[in-house]
PDB file of N, CA and C in Angstrom:
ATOM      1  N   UNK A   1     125.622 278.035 -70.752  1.00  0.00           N
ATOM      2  CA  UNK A   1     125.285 276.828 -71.478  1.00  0.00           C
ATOM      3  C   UNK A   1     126.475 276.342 -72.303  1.00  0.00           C
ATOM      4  N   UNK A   2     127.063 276.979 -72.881  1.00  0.00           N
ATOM      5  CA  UNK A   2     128.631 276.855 -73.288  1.00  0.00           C
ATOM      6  C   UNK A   2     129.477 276.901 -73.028  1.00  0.00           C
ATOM      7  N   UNK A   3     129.489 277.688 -72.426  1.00  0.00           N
ATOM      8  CA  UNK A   3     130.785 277.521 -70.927  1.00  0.00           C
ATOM      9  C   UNK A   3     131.747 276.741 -69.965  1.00  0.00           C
ATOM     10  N   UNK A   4     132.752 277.189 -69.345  1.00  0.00           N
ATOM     11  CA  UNK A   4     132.944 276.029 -68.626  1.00  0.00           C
ATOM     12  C   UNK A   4     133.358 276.700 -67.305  1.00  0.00           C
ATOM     13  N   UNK A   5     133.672 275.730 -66.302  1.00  0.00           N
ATOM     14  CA  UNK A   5     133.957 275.777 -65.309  1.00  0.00           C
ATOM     15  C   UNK A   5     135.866 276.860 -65.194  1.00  0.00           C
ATOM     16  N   UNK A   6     135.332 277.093 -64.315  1.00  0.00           N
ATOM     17  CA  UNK A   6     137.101 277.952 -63.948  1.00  0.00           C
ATOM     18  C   UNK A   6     137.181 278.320 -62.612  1.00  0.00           C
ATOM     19  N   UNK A   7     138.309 277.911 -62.086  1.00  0.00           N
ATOM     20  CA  UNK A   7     138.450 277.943 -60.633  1.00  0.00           C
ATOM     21  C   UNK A   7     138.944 279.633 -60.440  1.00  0.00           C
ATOM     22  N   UNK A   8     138.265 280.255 -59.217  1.00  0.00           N
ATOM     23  CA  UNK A   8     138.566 281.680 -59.078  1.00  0.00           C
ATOM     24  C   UNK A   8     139.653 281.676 -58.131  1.00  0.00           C
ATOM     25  N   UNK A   9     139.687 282.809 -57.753  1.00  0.00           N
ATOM     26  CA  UNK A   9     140.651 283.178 -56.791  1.00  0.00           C
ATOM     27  C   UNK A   9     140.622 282.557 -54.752  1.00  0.00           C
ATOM     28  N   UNK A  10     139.477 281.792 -54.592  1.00  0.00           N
ATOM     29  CA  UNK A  10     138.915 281.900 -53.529  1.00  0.00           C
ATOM     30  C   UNK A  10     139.063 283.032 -52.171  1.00  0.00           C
ATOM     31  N   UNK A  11     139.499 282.488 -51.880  1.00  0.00           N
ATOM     32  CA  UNK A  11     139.451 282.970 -49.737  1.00  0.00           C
ATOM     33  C   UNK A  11     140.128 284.455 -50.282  1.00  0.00           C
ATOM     34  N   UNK A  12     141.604 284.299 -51.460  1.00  0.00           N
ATOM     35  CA  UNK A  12     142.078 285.663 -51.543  1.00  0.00           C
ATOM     36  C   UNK A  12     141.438 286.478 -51.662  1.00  0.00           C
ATOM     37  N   UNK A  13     140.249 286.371 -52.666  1.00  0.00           N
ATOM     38  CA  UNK A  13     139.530 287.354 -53.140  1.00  0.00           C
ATOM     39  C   UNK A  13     139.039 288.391 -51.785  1.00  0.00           C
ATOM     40  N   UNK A  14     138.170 287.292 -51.379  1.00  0.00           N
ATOM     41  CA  UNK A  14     137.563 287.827 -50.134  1.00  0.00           C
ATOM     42  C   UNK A  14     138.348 288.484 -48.739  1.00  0.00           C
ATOM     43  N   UNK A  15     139.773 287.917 -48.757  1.00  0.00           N
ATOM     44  CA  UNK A  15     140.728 288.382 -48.039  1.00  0.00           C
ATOM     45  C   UNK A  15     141.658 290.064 -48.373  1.00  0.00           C
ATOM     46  N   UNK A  16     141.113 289.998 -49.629  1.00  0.00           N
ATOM     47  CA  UNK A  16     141.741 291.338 -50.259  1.00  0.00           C
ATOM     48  C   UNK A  16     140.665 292.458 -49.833  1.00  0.00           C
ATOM     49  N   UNK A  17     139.888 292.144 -49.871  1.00  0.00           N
ATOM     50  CA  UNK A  17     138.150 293.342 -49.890  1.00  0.00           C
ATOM     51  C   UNK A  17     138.687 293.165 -48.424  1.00  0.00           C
ATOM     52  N   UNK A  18     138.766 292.528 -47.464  1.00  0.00           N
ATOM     53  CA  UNK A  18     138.192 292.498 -46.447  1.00  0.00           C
ATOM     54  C   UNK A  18     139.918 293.800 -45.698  1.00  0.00           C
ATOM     55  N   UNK A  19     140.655 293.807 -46.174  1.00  0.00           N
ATOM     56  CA  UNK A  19     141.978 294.121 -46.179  1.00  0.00           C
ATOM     57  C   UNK A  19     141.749 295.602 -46.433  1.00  0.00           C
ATOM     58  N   UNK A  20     141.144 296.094 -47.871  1.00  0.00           N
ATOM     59  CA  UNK A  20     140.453 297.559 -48.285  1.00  0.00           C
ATOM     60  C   UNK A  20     139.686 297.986 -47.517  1.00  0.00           C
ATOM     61  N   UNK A  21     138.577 297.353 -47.012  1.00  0.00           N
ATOM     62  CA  UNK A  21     137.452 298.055 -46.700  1.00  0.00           C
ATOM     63  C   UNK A  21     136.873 297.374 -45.115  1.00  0.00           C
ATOM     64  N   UNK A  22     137.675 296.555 -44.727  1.00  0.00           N
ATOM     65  CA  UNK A  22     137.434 295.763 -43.269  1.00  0.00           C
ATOM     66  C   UNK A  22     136.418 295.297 -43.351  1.00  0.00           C
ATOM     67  N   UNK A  23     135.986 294.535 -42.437  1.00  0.00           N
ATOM     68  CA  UNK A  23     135.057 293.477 -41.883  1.00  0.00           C
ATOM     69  C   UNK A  23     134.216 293.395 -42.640  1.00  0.00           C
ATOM     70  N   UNK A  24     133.516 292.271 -43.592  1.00  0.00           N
ATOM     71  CA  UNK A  24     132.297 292.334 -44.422  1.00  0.00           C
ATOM     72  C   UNK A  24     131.368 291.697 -44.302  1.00  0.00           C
ATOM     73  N   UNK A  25     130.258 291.319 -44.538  1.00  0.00           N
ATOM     74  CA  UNK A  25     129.162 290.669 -44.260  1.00  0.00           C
ATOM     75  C   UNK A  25     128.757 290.294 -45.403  1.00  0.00           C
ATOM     76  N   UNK A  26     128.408 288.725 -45.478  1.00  0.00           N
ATOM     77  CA  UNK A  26     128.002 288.303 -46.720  1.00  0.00           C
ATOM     78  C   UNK A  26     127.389 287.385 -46.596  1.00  0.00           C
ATOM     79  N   UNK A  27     126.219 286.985 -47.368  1.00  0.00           N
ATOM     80  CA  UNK A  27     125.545 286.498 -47.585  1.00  0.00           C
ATOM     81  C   UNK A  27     125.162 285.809 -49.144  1.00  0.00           C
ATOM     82  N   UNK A  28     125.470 284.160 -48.971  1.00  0.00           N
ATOM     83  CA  UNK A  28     126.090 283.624 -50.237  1.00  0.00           C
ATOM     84  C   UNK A  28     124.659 282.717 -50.432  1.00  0.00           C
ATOM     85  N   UNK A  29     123.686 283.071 -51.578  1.00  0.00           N
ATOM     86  CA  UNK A  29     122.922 282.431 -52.359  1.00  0.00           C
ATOM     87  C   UNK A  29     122.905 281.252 -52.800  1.00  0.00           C
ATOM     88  N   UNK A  30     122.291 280.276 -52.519  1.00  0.00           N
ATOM     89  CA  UNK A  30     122.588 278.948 -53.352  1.00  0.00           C
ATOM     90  C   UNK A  30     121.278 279.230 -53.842  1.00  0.00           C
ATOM     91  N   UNK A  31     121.905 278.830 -55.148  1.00  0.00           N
ATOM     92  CA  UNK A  31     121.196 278.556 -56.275  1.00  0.00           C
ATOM     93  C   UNK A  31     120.535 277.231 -57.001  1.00  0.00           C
ATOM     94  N   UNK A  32     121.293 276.700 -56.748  1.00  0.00           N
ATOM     95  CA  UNK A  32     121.649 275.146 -57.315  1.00  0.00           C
ATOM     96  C   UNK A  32     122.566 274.418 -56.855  1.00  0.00           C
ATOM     97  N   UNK A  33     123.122 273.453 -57.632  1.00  0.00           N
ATOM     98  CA  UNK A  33     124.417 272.659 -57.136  1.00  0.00           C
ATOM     99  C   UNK A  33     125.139 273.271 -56.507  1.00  0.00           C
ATOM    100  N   UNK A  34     126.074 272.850 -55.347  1.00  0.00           N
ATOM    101  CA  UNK A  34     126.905 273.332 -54.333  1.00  0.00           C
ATOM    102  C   UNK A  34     127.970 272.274 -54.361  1.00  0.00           C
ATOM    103  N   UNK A  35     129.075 272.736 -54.859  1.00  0.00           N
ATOM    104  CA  UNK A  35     130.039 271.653 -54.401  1.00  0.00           C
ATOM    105  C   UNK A  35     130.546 271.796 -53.031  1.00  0.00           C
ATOM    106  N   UNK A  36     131.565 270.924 -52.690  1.00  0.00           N
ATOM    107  CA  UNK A  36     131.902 270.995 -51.421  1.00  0.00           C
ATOM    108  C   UNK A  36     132.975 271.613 -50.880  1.00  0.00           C
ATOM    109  N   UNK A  37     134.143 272.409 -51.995  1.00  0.00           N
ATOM    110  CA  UNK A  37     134.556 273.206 -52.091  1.00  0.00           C
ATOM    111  C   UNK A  37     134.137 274.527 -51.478  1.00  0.00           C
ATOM    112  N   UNK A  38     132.856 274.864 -52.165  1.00  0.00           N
ATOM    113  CA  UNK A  38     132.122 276.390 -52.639  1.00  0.00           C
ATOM    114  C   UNK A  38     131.283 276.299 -50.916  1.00  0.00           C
ATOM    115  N   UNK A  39     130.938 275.069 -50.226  1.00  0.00           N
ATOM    116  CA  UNK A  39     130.598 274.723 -48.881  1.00  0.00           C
ATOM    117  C   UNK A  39     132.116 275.216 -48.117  1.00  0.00           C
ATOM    118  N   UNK A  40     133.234 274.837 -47.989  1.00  0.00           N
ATOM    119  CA  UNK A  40     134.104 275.061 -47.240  1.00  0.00           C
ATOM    120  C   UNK A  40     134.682 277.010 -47.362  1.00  0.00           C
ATOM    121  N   UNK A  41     134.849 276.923 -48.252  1.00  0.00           N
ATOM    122  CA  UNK A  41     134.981 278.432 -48.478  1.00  0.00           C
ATOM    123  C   UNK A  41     133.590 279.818 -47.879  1.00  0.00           C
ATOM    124  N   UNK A  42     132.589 279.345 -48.288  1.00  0.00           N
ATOM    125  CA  UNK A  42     131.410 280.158 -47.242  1.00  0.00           C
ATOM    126  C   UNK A  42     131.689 280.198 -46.074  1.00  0.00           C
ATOM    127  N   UNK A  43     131.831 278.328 -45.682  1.00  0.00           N
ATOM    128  CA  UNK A  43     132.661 278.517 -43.617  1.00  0.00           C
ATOM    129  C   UNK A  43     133.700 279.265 -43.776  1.00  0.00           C
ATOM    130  N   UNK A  44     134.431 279.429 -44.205  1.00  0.00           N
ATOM    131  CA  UNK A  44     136.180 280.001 -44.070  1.00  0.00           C
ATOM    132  C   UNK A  44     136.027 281.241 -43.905  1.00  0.00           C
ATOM    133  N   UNK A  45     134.822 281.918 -44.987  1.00  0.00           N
ATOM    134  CA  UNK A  45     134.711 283.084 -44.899  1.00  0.00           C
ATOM    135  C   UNK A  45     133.704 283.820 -43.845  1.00  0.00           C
ATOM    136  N   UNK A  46     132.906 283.000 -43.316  1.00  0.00           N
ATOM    137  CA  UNK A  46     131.678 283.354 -42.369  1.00  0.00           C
ATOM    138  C   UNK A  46     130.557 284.120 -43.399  1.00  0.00           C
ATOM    139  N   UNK A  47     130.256 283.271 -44.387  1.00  0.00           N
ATOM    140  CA  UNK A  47     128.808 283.916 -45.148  1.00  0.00           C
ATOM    141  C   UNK A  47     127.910 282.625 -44.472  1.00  0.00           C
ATOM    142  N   UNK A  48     126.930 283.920 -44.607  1.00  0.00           N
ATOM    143  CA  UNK A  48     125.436 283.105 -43.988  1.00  0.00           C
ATOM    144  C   UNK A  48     125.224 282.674 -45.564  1.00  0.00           C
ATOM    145  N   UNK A  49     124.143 281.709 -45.531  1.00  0.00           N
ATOM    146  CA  UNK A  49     123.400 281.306 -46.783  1.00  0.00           C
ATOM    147  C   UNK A  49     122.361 281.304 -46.956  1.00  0.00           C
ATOM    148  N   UNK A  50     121.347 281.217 -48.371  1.00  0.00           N
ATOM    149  CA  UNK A  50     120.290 281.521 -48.348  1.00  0.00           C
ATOM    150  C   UNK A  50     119.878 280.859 -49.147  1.00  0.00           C
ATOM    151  N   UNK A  51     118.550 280.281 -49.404  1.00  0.00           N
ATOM    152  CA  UNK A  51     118.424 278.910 -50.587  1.00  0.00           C
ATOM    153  C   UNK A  51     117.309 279.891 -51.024  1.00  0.00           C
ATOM    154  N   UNK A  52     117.036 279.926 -52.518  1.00  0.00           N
ATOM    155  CA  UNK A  52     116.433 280.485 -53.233  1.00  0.00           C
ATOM    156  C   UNK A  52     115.072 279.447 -53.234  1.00  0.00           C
ATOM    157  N   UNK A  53     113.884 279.298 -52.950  1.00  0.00           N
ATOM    158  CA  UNK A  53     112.654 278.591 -53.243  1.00  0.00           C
ATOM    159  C   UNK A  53     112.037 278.982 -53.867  1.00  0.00           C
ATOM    160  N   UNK A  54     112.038 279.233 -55.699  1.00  0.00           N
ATOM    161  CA  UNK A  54     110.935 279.758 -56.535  1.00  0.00           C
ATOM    162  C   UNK A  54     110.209 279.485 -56.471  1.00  0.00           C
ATOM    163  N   UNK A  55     109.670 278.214 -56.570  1.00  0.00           N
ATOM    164  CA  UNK A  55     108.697 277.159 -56.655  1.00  0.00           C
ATOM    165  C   UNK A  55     108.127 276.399 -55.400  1.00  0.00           C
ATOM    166  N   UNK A  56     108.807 276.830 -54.598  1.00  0.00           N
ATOM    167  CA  UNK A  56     107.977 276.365 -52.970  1.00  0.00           C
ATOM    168  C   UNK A  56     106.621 276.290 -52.983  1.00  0.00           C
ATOM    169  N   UNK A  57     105.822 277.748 -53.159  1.00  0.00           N
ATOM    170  CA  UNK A  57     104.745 277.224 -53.348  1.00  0.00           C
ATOM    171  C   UNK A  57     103.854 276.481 -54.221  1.00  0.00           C
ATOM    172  N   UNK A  58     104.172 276.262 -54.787  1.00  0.00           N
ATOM    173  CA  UNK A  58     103.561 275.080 -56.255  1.00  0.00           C
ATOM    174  C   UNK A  58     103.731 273.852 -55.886  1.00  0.00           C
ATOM    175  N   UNK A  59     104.427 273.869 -55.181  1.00  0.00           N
ATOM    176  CA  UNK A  59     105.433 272.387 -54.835  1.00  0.00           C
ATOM    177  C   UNK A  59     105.235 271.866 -53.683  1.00  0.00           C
ATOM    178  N   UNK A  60     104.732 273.035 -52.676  1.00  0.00           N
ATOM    179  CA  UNK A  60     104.165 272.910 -51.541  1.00  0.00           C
ATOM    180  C   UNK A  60     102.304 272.141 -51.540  1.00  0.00           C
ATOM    181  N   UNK A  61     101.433 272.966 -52.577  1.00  0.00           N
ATOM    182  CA  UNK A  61     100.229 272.632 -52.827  1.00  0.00           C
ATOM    183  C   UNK A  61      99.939 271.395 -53.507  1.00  0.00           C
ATOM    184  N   UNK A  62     101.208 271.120 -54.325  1.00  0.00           N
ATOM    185  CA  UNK A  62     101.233 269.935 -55.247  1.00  0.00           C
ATOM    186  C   UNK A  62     100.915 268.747 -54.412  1.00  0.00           C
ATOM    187  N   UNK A  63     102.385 268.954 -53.201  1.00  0.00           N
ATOM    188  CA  UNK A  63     102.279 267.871 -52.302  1.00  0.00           C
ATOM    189  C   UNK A  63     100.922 267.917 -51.496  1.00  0.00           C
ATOM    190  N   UNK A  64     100.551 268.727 -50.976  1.00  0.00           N
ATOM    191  CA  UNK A  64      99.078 268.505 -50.295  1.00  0.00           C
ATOM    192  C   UNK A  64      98.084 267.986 -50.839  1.00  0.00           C
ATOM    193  N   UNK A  65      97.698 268.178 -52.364  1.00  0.00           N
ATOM    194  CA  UNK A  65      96.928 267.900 -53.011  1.00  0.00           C
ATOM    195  C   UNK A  65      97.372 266.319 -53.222  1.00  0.00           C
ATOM    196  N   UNK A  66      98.641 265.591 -53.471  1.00  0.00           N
ATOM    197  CA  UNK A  66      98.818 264.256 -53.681  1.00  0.00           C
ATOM    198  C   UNK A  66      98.287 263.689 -52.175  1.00  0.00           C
ATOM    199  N   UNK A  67      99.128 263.878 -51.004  1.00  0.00           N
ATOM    200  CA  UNK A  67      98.625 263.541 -49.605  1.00  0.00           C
ATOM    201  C   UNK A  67      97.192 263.591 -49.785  1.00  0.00           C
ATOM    202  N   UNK A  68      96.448 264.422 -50.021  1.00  0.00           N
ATOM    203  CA  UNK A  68      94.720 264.513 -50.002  1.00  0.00           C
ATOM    204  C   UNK A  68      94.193 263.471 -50.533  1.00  0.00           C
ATOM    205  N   UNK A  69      94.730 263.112 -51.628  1.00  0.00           N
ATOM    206  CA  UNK A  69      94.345 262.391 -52.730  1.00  0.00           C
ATOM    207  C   UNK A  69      94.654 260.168 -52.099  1.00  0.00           C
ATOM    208  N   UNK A  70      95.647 260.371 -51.607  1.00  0.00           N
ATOM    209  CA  UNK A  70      96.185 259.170 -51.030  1.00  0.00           C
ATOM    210  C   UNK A  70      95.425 259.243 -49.775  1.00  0.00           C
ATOM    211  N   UNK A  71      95.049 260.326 -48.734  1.00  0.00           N
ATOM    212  CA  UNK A  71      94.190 260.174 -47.720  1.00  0.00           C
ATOM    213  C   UNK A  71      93.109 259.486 -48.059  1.00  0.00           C
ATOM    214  N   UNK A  72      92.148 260.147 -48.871  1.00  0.00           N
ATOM    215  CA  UNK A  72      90.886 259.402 -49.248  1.00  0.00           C
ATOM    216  C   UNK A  72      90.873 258.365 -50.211  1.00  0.00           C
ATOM    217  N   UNK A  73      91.863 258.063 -50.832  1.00  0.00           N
ATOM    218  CA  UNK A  73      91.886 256.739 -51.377  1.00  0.00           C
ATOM    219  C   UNK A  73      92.016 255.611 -50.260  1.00  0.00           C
ATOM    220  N   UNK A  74      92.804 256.258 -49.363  1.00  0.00           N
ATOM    221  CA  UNK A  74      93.118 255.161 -48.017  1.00  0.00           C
ATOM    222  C   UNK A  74      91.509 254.764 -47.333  1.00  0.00           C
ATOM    223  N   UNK A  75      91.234 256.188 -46.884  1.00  0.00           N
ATOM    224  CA  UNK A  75      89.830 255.859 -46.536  1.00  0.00           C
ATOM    225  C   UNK A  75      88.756 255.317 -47.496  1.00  0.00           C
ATOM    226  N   UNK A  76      88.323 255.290 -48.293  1.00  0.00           N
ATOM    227  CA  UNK A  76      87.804 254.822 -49.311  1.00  0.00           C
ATOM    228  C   UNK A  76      88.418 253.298 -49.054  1.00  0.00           C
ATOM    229  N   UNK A  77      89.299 252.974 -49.053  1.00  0.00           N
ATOM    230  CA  UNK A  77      89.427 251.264 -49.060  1.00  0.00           C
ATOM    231  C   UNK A  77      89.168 250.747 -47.471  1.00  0.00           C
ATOM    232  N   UNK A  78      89.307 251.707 -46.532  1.00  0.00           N
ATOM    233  CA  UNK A  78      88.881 251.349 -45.288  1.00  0.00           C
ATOM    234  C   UNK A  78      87.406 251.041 -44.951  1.00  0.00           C
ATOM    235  N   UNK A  79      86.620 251.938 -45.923  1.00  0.00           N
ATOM    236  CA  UNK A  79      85.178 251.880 -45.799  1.00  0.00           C
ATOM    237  C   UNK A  79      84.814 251.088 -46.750  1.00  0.00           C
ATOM    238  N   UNK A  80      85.165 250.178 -47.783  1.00  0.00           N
ATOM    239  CA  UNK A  80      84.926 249.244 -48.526  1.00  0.00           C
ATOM    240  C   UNK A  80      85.510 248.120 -47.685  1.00  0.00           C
ATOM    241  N   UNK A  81      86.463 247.836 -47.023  1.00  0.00           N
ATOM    242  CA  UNK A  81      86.880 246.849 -46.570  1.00  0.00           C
ATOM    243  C   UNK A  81      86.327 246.094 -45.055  1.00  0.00           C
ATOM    244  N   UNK A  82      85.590 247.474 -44.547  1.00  0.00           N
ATOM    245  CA  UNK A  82      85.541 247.612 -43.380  1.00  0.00           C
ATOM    246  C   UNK A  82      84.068 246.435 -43.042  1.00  0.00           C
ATOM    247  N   UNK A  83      82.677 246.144 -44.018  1.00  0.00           N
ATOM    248  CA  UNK A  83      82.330 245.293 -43.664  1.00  0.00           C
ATOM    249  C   UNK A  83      82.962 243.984 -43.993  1.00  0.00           C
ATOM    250  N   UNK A  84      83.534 243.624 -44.885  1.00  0.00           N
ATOM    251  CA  UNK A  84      84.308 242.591 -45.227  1.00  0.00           C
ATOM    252  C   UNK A  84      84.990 241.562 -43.899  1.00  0.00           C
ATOM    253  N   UNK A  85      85.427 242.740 -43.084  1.00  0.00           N
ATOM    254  CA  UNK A  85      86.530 242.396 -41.629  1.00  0.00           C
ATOM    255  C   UNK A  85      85.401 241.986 -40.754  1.00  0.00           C
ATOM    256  N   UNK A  86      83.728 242.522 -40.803  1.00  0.00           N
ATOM    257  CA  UNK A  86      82.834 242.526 -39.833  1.00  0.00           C
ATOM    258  C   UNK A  86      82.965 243.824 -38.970  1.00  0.00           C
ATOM    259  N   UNK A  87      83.342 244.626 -39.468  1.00  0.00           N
ATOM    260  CA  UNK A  87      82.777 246.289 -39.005  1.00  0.00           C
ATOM    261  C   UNK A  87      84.386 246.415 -37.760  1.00  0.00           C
ATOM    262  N   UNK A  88      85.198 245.468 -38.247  1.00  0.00           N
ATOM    263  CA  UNK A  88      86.369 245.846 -37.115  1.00  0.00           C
ATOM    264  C   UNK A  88      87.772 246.869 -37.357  1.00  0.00           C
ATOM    265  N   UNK A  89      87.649 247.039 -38.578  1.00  0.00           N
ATOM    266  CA  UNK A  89      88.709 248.052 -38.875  1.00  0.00           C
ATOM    267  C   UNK A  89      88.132 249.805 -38.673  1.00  0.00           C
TER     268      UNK A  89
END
């Protein structure tokens, strides 16, 4: 929260480990914001990625429950409207 930004070592870093201890496998977390930097360097290095979804499901039910909600409001104006048209909608 106070902090700031500081550019690391990139590709070296990972080029040094990989130099000690050979071939590595990694797997790079997004968390949040991704610059496009921190995107090119994952390719460079061959990390898979993984997106963290805390809230998927909350967010998932939320949306169903709005869709539900806009379904039968839709229908609800279809069946109010529907003699209005003469039973053609």
């Amino acid at each position: 929260m106070f902090g700031k930004w500081k550019a690391g070592p990139g590709r070296a870093f990972f080029d040094a480990i990989s130099k000690v201890v050979g071939k590595i496998y990694l797997i790079a977390e997004d968390l949040g914001v991704i610059t496009e930097d921190v995107v090119q360097l994952k390719k460079s290095i061959g990390a898979h990625g993984m997106a963290v979804l805390q809230f998927a499901a909350l967010t998932i039910l939320i949306c169903h429950i709005i869709m539900s909600k806009i379904k039968l409001y839709i229908l609800g104006l279809m069946i109010m409207i529907r003699p209005l048209a003469g039973g053609k909608i």
